[in-house]
N, C-alpha and C. Protein backbone atom coordinates (compact mmCIF):
# COMPACT_ATOMS: atom_id res chain seq x y z
N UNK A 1 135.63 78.74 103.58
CA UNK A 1 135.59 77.45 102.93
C UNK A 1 134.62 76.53 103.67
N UNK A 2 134.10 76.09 102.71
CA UNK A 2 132.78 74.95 103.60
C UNK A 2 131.03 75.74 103.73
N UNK A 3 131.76 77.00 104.26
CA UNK A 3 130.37 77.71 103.90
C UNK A 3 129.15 77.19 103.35
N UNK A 4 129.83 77.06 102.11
CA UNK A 4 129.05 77.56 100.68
C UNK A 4 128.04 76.28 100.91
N UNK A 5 128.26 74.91 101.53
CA UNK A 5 126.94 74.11 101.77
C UNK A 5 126.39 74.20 102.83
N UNK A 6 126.68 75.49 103.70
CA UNK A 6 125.77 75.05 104.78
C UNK A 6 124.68 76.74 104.16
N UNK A 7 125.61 77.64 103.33
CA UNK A 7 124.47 78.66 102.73
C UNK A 7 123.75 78.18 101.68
N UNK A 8 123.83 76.92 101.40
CA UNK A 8 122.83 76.45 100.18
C UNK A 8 121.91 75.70 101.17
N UNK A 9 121.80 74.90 102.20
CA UNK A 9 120.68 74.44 102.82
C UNK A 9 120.17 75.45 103.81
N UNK A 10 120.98 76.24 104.48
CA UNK A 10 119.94 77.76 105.07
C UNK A 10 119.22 77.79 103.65
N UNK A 11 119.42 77.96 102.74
CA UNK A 11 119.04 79.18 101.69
C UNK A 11 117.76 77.77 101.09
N UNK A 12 117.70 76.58 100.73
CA UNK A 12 116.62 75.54 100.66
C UNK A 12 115.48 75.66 101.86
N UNK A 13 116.38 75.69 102.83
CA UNK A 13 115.04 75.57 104.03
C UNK A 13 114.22 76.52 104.14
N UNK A 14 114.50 77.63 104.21
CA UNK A 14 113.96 78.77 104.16
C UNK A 14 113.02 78.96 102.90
N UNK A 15 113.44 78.58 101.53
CA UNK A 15 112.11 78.37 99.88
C UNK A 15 111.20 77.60 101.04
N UNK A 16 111.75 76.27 101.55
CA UNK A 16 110.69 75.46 101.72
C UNK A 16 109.92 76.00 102.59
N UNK A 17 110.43 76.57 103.76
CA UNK A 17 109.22 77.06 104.65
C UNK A 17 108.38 78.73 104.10
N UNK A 18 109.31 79.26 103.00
CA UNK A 18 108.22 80.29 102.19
C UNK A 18 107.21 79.54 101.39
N UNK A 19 107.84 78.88 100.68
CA UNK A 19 106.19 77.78 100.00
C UNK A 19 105.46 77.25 100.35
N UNK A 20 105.45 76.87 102.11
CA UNK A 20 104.27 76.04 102.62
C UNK A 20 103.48 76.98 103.39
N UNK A 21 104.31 78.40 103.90
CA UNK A 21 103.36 79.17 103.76
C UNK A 21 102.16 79.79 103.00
N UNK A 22 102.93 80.76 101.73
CA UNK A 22 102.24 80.50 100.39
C UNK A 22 100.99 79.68 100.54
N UNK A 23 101.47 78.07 100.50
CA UNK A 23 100.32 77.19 100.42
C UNK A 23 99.18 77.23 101.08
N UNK A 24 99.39 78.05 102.67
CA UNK A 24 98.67 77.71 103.66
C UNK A 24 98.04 79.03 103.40
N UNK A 25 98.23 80.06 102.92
CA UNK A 25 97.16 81.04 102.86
C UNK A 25 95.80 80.81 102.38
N UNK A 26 95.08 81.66 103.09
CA UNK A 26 93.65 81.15 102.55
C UNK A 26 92.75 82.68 101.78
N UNK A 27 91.98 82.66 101.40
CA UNK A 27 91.37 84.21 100.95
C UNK A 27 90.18 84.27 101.97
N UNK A 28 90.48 85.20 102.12
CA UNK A 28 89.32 85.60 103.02
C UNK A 28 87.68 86.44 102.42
N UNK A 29 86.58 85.30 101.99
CA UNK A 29 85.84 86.04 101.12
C UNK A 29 85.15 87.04 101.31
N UNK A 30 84.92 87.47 103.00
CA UNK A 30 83.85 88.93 103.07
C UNK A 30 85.10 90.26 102.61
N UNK A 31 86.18 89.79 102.52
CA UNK A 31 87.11 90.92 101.89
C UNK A 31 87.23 91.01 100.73
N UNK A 32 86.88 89.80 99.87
CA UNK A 32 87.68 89.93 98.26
C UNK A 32 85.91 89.76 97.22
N UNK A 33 84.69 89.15 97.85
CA UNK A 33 83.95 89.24 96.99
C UNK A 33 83.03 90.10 97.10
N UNK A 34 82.03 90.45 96.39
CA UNK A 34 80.74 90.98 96.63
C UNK A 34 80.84 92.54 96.52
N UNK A 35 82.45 93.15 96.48
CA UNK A 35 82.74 94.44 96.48
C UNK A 35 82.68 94.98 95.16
N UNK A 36 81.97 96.15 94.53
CA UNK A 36 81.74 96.54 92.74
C UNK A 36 82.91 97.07 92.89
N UNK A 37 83.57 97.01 91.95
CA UNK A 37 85.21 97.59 91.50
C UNK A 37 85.07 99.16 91.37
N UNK A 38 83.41 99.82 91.25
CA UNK A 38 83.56 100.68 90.93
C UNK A 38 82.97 101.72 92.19
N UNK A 39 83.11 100.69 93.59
CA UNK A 39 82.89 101.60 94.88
C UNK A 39 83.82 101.80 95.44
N UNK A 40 83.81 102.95 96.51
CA UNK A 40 85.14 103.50 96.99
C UNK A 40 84.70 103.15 98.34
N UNK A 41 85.05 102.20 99.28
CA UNK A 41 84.89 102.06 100.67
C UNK A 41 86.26 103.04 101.40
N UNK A 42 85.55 104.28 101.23
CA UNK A 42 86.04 105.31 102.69
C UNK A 42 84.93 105.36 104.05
N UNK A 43 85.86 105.24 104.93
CA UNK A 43 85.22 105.35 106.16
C UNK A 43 84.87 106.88 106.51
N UNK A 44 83.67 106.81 106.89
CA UNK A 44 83.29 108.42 107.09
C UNK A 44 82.23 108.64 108.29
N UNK A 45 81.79 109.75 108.98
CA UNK A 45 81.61 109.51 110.32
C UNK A 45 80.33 110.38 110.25
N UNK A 46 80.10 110.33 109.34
CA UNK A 46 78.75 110.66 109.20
C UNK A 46 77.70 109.72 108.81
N UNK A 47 77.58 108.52 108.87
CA UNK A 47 77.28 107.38 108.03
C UNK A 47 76.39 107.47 106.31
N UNK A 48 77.37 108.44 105.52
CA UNK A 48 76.88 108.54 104.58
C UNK A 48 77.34 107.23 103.70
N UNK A 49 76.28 106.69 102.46
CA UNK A 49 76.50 106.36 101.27
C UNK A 49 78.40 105.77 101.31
N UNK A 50 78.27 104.49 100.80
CA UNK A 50 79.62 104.91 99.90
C UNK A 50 79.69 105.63 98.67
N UNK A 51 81.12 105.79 98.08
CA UNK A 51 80.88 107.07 97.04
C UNK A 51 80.71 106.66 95.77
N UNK A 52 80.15 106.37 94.88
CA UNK A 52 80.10 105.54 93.82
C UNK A 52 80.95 106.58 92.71
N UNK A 53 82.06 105.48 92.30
CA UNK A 53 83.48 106.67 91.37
C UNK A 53 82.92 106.37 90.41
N UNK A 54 82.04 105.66 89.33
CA UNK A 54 82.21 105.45 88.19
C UNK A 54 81.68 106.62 87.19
């Protein structure tokens, strides 16, 4: 008994500090642009080519 409001503000604080995370993410662009959807970046030790799948 009584619990049940102190597991509803654990359970608020915790959204709030997942959403200002969330917020605070940033994209990182040498990872997400400039890459053709239709290259396969495998690492290979021969320094060949990437492999073009299309």
């Amino acid at each position: 008994m009584g619990d049940e409001h102190l597991d509803t503000i654990l359970a608020t604080k915790s959204d709030e500090f997942i959403k200002s995370g969330v917020e605070n993410l940033i994209l990182v662009p040498s990872e997400s642009e400039g890459i053709p959807d239709h290259r396969c970046d495998v690492p290979s030790h021969d320094n060949s080519p990437p492999l073009d799948v299309s």
